[in-house]
Protein backbone atom coordinates (compact mmCIF):
# COMPACT_ATOMS: atom_id res chain seq x y z
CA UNK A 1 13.94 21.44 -26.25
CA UNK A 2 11.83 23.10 -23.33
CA UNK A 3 12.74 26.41 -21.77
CA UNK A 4 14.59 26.67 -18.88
CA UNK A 5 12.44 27.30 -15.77
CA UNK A 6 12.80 30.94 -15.10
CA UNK A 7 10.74 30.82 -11.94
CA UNK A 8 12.79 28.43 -10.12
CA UNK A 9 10.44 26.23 -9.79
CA UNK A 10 12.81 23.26 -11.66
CA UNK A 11 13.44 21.74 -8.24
CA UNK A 12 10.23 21.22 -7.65
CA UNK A 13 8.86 20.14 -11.09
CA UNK A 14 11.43 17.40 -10.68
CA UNK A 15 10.21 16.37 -7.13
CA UNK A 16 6.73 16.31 -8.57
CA UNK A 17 7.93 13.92 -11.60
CA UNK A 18 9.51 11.76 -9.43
CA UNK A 19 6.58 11.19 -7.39
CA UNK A 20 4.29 10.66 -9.82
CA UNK A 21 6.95 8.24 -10.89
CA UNK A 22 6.81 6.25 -7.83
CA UNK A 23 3.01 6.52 -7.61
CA UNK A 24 2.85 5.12 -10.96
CA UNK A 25 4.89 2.47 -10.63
CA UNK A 26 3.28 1.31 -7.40
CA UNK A 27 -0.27 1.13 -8.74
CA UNK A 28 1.56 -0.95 -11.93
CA UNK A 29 3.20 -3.26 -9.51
CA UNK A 30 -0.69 -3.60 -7.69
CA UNK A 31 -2.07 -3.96 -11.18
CA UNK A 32 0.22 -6.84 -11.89
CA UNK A 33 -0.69 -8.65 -9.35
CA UNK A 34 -3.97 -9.37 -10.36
CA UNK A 35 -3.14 -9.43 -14.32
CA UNK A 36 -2.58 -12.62 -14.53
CA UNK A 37 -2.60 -13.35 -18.32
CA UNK A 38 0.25 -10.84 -18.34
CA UNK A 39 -1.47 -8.80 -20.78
CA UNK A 40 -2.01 -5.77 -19.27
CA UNK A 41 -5.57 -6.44 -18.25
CA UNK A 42 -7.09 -7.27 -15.36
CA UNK A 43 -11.09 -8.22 -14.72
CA UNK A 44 -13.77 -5.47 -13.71
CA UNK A 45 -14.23 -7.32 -10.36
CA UNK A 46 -10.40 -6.78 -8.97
CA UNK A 47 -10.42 -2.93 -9.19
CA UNK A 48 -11.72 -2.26 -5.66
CA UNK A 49 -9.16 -4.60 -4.10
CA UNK A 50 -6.17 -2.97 -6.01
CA UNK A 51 -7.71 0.66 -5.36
CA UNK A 52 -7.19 -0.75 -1.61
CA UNK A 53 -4.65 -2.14 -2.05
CA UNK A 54 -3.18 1.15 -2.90
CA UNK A 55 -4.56 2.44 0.42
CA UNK A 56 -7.28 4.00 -1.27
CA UNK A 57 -10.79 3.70 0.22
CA UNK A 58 -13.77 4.33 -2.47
CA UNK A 59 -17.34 3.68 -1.02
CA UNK A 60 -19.06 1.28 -3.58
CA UNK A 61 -20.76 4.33 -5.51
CA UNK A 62 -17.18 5.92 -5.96
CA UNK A 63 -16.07 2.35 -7.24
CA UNK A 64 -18.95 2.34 -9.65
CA UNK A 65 -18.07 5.78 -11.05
CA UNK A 66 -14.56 4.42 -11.38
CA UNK A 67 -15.51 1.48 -13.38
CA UNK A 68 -17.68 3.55 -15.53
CA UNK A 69 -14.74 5.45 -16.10
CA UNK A 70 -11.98 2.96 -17.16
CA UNK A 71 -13.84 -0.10 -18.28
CA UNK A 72 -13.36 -1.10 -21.78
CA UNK A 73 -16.27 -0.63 -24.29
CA UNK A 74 -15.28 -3.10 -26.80
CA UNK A 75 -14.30 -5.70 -23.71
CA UNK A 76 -16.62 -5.62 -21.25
CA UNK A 77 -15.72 -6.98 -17.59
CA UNK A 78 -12.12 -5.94 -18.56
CA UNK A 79 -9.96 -3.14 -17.45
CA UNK A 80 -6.54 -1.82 -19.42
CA UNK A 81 -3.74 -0.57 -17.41
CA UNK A 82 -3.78 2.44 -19.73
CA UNK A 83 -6.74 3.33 -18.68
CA UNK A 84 -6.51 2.50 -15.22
CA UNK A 85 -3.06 4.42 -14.66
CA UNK A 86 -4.01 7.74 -15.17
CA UNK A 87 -7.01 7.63 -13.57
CA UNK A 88 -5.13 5.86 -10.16
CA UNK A 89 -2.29 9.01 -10.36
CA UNK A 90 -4.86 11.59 -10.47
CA UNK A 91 -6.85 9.85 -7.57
CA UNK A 92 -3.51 8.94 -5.21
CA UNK A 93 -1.93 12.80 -5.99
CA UNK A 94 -4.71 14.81 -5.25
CA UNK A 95 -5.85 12.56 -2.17
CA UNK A 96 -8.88 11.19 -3.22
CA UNK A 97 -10.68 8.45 -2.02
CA UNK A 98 -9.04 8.69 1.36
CA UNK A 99 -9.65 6.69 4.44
CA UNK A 100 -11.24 8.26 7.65
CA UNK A 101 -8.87 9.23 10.48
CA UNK A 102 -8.63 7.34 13.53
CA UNK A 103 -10.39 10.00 15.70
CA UNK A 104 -13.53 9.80 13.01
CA UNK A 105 -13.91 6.44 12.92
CA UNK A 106 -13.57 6.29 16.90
CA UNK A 107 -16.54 9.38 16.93
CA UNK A 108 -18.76 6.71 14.77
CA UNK A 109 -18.23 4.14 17.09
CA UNK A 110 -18.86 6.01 20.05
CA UNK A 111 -21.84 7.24 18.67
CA UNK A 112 -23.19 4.03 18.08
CA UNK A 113 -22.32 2.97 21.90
CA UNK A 114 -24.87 4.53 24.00
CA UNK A 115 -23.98 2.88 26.80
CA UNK A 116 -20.35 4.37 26.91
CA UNK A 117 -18.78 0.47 27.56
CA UNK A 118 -16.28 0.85 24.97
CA UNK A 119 -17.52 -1.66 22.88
CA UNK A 120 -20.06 -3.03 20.56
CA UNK A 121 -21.87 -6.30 20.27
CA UNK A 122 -21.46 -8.45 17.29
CA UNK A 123 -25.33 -8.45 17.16
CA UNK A 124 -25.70 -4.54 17.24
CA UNK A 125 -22.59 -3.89 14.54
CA UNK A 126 -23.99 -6.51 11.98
CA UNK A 127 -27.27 -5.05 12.78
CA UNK A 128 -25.91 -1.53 11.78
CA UNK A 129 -23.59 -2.69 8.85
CA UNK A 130 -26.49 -4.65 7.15
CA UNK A 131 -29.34 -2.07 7.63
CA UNK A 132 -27.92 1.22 6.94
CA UNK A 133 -25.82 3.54 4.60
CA UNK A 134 -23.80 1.35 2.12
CA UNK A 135 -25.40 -2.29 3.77
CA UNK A 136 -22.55 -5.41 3.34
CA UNK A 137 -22.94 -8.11 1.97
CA UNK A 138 -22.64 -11.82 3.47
CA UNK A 139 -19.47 -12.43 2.56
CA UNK A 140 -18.06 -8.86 3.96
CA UNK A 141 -19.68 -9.49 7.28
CA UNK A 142 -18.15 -12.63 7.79
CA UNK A 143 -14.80 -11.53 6.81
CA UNK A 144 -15.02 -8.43 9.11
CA UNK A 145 -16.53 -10.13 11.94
CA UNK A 146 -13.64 -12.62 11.67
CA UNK A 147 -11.24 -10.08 12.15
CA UNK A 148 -13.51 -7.77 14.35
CA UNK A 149 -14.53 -9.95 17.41
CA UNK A 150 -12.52 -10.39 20.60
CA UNK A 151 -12.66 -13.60 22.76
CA UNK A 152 -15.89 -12.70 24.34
CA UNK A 153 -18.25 -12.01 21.06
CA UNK A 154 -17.76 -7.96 21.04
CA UNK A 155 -15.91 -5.76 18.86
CA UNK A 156 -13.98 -3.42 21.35
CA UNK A 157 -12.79 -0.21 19.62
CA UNK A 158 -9.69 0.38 20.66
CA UNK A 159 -8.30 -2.98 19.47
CA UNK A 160 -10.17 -3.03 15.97
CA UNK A 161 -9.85 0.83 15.21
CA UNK A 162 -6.19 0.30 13.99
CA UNK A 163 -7.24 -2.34 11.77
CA UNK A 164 -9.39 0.23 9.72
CA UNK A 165 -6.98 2.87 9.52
CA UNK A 166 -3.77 3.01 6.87
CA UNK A 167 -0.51 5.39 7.06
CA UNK A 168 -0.61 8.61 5.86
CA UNK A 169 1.91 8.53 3.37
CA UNK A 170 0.21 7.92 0.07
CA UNK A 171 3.04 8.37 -2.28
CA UNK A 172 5.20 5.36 -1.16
């Protein structure tokens, strides 16, 4: 049996338990959903959507480090939720992998609107999303431009920034 807290700190080791707690059992129940063999494992490729799912926003070279770090050695293409759990916590508790704030992502835009109209082209966005930083793929662009364009081909910014951005509360 443990010593009693003397610092009285108990309180809050026990509000830190039971967050971790909940943290944990939301990335199992996000896990699950994609384990379906029921066996606890879930293929390499589904990690980025459960990391997002979890509101979690890697870029693809923070994915890649993740995968180096959980993937199994003796089952290759396979991740355990043993290994994926810990590494999840530690990531959701200490804030990592967080999205940008709707301010920053509105700063990007605007940046890349010269004209000051509010607005981009679909043109001049897949232009940008395919040529520089992390480029997307076909498949990516499609689905975001889907989403992205209003009724008159452009992607105005104060309709699609909410659509980027998640809630702050990352222990839910």
């Amino acid at each position: 049996m443990s010593e009693p807290d003397v610092s009285g700190n108990e309180s809050g080791n026990q509000e830190t338990e039971a967050a971790v707690q909940k943290v944990q059992k939301r990335i199992e129940e996000a896990f699950d959903v994609f384990d379906h063999e029921g066996n606890k494992t879930v293929d390499v490729r589904e990690i980025g959507t459960i990391m997002r799912s979890l509101d979690l926003c890697p870029t693809e070279n923070e994915l890649t480090d993740v995968l180096a770090e959980i993937e199994e050695e003796d089952a290759a293409g396979c991740v355990r939720l043993e290994r994926f759990l810990p590494v999840m916590t530690l990531a959701i508790m200490s804030k990592n992998y967080r999205p940008h704030s709707d301010d920053k992502i509105l700063r990007a835009f605007q940046t890349l609107d010269r004209d000051g109209k509010g607005y981009l082209t679909q043109d001049l966005l897949k232009q940008y999303l395919t040529t520089e930083g992390e480029p997307f793929n076909d498949e990516e662009m499609e689905e975001m431009m889907s989403t992205a364009i209003d009724d008159k081909g452009n992607i105005t910014f104060k309709e699609f920034i909410p659509l980027l951005t998640v809630e702050e509360d990352f222990n839910s």
